[in-house]
Protein backbone atom coordinates (compact mmCIF):
# COMPACT_ATOMS: atom_id res chain seq x y z
CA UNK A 1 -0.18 -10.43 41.37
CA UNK A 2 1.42 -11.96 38.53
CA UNK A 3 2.21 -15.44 38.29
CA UNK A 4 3.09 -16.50 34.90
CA UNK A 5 4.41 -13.81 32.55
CA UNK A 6 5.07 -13.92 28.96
CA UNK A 7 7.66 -11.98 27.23
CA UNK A 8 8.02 -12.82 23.75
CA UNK A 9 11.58 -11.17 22.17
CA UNK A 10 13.50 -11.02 19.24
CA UNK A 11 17.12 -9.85 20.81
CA UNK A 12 16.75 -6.26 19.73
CA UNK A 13 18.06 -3.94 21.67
CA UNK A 14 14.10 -2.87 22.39
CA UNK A 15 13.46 -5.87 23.64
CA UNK A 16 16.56 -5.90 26.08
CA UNK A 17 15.23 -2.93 27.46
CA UNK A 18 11.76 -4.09 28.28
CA UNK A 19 12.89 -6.81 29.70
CA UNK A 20 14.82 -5.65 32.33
CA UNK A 21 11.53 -4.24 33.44
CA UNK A 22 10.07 -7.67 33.24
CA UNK A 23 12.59 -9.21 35.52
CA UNK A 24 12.12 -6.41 38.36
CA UNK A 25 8.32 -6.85 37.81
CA UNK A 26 9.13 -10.90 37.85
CA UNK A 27 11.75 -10.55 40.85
CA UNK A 28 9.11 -8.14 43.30
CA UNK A 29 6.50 -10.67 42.58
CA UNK A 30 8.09 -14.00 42.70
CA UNK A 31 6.66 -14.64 39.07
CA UNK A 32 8.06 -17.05 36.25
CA UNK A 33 8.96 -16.04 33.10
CA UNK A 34 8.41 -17.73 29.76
CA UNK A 35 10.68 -15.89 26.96
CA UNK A 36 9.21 -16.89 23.85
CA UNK A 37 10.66 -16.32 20.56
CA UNK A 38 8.39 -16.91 17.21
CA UNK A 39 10.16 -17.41 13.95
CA UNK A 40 8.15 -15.86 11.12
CA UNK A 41 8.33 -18.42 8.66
CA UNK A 42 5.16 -18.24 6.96
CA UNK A 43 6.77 -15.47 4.82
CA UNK A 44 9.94 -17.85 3.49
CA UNK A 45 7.60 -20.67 2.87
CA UNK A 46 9.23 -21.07 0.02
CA UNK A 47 12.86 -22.19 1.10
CA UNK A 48 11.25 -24.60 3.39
CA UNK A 49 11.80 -28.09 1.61
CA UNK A 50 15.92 -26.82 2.19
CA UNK A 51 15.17 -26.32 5.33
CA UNK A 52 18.21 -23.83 5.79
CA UNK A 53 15.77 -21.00 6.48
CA UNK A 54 14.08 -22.56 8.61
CA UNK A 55 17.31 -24.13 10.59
CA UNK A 56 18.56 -20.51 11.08
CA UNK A 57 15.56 -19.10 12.40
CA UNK A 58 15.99 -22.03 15.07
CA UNK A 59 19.26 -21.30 15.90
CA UNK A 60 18.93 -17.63 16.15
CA UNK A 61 15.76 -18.24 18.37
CA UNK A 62 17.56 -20.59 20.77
CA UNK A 63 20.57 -18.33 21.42
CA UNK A 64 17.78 -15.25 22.06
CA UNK A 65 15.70 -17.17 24.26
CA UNK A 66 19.02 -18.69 26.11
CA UNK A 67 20.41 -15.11 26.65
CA UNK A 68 17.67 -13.45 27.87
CA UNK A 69 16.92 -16.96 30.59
CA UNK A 70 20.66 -16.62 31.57
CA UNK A 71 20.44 -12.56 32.66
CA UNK A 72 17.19 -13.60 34.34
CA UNK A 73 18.18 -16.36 36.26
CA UNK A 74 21.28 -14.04 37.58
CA UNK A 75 18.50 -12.25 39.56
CA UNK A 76 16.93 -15.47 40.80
CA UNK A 77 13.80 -15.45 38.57
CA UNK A 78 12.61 -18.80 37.27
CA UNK A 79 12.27 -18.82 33.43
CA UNK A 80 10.93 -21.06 30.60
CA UNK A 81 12.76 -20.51 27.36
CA UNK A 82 10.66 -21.97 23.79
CA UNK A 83 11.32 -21.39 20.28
CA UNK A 84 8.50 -21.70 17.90
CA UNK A 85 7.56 -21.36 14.45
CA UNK A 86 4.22 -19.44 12.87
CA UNK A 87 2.67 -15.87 12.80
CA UNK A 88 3.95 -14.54 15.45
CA UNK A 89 0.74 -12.54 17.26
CA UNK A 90 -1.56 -15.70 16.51
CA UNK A 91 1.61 -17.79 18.01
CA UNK A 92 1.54 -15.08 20.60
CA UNK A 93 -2.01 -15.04 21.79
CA UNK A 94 -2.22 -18.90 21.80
CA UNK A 95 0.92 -19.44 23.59
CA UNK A 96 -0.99 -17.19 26.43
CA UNK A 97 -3.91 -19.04 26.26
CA UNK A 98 -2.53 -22.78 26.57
CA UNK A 99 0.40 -21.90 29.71
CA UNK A 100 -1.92 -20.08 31.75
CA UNK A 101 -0.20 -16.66 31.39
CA UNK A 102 -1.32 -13.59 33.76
CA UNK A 103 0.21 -10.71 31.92
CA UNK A 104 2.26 -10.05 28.30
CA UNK A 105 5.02 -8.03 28.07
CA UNK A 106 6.20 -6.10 24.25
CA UNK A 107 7.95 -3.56 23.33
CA UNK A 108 6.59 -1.41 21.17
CA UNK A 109 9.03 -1.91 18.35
CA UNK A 110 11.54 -4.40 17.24
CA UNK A 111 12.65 -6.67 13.99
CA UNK A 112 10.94 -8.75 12.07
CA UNK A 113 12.45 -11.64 10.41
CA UNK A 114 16.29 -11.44 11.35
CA UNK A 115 15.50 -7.62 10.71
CA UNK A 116 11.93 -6.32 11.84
CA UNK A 117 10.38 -8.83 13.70
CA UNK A 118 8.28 -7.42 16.97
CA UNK A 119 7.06 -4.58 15.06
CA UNK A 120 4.36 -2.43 16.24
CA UNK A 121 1.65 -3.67 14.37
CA UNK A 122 2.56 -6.85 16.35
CA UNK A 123 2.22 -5.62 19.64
CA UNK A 124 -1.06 -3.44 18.58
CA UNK A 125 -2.27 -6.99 17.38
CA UNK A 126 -1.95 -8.91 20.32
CA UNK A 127 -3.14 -5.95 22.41
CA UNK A 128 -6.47 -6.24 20.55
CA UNK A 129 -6.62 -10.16 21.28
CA UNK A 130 -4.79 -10.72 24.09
CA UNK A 131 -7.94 -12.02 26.79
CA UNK A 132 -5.07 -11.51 29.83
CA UNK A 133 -3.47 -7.79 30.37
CA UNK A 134 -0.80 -6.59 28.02
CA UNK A 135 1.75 -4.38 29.50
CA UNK A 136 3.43 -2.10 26.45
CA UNK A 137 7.08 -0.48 26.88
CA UNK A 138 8.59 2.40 24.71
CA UNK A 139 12.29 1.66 24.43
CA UNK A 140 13.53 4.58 23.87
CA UNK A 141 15.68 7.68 25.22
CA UNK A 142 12.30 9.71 25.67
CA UNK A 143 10.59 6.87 27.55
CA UNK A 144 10.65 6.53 31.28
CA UNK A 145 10.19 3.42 33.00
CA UNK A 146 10.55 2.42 36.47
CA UNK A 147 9.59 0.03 39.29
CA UNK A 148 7.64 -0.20 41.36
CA UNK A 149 5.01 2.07 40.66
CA UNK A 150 3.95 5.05 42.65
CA UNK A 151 1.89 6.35 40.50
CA UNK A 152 -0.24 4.94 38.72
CA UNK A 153 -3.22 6.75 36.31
CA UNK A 154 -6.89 5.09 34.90
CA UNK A 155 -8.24 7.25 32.29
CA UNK A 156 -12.31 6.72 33.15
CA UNK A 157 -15.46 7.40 31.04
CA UNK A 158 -18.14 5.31 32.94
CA UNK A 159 -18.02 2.34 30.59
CA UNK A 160 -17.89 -1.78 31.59
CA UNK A 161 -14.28 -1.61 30.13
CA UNK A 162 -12.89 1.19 31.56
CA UNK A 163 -13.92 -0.51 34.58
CA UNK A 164 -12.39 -3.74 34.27
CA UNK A 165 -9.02 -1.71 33.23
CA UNK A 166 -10.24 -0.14 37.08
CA UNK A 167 -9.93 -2.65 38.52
CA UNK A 168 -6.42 -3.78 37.30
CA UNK A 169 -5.06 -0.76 37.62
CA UNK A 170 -6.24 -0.82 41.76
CA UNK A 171 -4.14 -4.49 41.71
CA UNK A 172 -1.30 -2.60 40.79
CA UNK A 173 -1.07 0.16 42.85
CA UNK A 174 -2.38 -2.79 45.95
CA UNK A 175 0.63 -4.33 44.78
CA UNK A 176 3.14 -1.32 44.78
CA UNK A 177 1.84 0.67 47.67
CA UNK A 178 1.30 3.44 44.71
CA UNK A 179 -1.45 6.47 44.44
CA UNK A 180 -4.13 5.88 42.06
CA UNK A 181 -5.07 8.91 40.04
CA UNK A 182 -8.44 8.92 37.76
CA UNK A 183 -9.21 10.99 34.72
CA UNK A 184 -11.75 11.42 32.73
CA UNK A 185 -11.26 13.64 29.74
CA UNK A 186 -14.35 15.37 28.32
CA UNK A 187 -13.28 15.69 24.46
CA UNK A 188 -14.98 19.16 23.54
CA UNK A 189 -14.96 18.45 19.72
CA UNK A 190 -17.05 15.26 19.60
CA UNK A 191 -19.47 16.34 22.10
CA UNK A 192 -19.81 19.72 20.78
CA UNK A 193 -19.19 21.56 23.64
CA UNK A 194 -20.27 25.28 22.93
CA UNK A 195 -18.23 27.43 25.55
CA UNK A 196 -20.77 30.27 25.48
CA UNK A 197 -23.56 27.50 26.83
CA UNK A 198 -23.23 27.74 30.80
CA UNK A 199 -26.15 24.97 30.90
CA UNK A 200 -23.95 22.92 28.21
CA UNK A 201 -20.91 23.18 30.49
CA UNK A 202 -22.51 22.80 34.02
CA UNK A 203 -24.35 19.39 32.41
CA UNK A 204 -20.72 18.11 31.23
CA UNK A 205 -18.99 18.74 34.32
CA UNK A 206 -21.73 17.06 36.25
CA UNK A 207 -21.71 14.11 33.79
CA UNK A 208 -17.98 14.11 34.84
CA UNK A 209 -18.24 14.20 38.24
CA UNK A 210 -21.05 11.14 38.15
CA UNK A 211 -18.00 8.99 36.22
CA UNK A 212 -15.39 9.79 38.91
CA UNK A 213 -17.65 9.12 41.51
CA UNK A 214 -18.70 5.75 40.42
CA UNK A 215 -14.95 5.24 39.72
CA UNK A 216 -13.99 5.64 43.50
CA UNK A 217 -16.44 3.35 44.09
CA UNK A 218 -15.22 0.50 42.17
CA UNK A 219 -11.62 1.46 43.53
CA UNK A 220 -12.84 1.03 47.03
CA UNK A 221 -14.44 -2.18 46.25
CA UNK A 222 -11.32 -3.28 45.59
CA UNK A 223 -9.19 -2.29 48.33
CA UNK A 224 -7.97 1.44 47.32
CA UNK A 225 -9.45 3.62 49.84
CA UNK A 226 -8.98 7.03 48.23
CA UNK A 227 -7.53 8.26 44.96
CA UNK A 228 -6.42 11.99 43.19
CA UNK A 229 -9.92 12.31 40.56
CA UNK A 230 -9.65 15.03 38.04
CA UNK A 231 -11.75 16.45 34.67
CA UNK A 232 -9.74 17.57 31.86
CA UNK A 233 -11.23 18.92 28.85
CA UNK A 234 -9.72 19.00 25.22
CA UNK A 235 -9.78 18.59 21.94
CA UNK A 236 -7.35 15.25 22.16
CA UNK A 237 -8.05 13.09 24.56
CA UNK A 238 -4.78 11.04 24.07
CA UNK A 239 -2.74 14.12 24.06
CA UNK A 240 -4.85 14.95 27.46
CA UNK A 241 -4.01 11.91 28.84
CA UNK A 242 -0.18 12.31 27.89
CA UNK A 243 -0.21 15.72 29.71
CA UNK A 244 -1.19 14.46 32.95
CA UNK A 245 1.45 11.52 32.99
CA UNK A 246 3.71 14.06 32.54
CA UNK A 247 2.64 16.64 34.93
CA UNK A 248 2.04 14.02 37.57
CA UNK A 249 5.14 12.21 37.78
CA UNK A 250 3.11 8.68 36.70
CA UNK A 251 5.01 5.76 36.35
CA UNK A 252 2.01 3.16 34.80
CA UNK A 253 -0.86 4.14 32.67
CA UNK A 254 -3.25 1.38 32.39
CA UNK A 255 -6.44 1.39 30.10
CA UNK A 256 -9.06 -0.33 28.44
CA UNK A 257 -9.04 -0.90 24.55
CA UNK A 258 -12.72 -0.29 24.40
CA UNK A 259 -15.21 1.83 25.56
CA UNK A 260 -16.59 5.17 25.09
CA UNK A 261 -15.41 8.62 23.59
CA UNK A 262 -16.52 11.79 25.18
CA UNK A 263 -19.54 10.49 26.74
CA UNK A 264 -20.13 8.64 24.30
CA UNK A 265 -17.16 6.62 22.61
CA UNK A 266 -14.31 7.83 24.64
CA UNK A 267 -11.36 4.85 25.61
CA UNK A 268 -11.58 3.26 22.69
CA UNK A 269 -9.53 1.19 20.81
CA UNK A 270 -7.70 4.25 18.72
CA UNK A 271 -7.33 6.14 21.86
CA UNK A 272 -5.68 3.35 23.44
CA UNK A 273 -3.29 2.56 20.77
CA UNK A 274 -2.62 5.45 20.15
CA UNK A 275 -1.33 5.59 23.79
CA UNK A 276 0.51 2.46 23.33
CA UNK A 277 2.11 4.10 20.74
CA UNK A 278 3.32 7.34 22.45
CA UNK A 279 3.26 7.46 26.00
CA UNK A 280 6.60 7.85 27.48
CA UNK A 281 5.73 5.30 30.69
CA UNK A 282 4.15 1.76 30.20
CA UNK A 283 0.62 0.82 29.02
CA UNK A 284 -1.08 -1.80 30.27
CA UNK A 285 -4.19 -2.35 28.31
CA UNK A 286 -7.14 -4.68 29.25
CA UNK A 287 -9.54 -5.71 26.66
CA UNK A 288 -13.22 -5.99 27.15
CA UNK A 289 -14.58 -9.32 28.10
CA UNK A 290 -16.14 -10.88 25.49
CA UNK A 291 -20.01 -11.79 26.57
CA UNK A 292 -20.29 -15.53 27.32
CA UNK A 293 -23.04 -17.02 24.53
């Protein structure tokens, strides 16, 4: 499923936690690693002509990149360690770009410099720009993560990206031999649902029902023959969302960072990061194409 995968790390103790994910992901699926490690040194531009900065930020990189290769070579998965220098999500994204990668792996915290350096507003920018899948992990005592999947859950609302996110998630659970589960959450406060208005509600519920039908479909298409559909409604749709992984035992959320909300707008970007943020299992987001010109 996954060839080449990227984990880019900063030796935190976040990062040593998501990684041991990668390598199970890496080992299951005979994948190769690359560990990158980008030194921010844009921000000490000025201490470049000593070079000192600049020297330690190598040598701090090499021993991060060489530590994390050695632990996954002890479970037999190939690796490629580099060290490089520049913003790190723009050093991020291209890196994926030029080596071919199939899927990114962050944490959704870390340092940056030799304090704070994978913060989240790093991993919420590459999520926005990554073109290839970007699997998010909270590392953290209230976080659950596991391999393989068995469950695995695609919030749905009927748009083109919530269907290519479909369609990633049904490679996973191919992969794992997991359940698929699809939601779509009606969010009663943009769409104004009036809960005296049978008409309102029967024409919402059937609007729901058309979504998760369609969204069988394309999970049939590719190879899932059946899957556990269900309509929430609420006044949160990430908070929704969070209640079923919960209540359902799932072990992979996967979801696209556009699309619609309600029936309108409903996985979009926000809603996505704001999973990224909180949800106590992975994330793997997949961003909309972008239309060929």
């Amino acid at each position: 499923m996954y060839d080449q995968i990227l984990f880019p790390t900063d030796g935190s103790q976040g990062a040593a936690v998501a990684f041991d994910h990668v390598v199970d992901i890496a080992t299951e699926h005979d994948s190769t690693v690359h560990i990158l490690n980008v030194a921010d040194t844009a921000q000490y531009s000025v201490f470049r002509t000593e070079g000192a900065v600049v020297d330690a930020f190598k040598r701090e990189g090499d021993r991060i990149v060489r530590d994390a290769a050695d632990r996954a070579q002890r479970r037999g998965v190939d690796t490629v360690a580099e060290v490089r220098q520049g913003d790190p999500y723009r050093t991020i994204v291209e890196y994926t770009a030029s080596q071919g990668i199939d899927l990114v792996v962050m944490p959704t915290h870390g340092r940056r410099g030799l304090e704070r350096f994978l913060l989240g507003s790093t991993t919420e920018r590459v999520v926005r720009r990554s073109d290839v899948p970007v699997l998010t992990i909270r590392p953290d005592e209230d976080s659950t993560i596991t391999y393989p999947y068995r469950n695995v859950l695609v919030p749905v609302d009927g748009s083109e990206c919530a269907t290519e996110a479909l369609s990633t998630g049904a490679d996973a659970v191919n992969a794992d031999n997991a359940t698929l589960h699809l939601l779509t959450v009606v969010d009663t406060v943009s769409v104004g649902v009036d809960v005296r208005s049978d008409a309102r509600i029967a024409m919402l519920e059937e609007a729901a029902d058309d979504v998760l039908e369609n969204a069988s479909a394309v999970a049939k298409t590719n190879g899932v023959e059946s899957a556990a559909e269900t309509v929430e409604y609420g006044s949160s749709i990430p908070e929704e969302i969070r209640s079923y992984i919960e209540d359902h035992a799932i072990d992979l959320v996967v979801v696209g960072t556009h699309g619609r909300t309600g029936f309108d707008r409903y996985v979009l970007g926000s809603v996505a990061e704001s999973l990224v943020r909180t949800s106590p299992v992975p994330v793997l987001t997949v961003r909309e194409p972008t239309p060929s010109v």
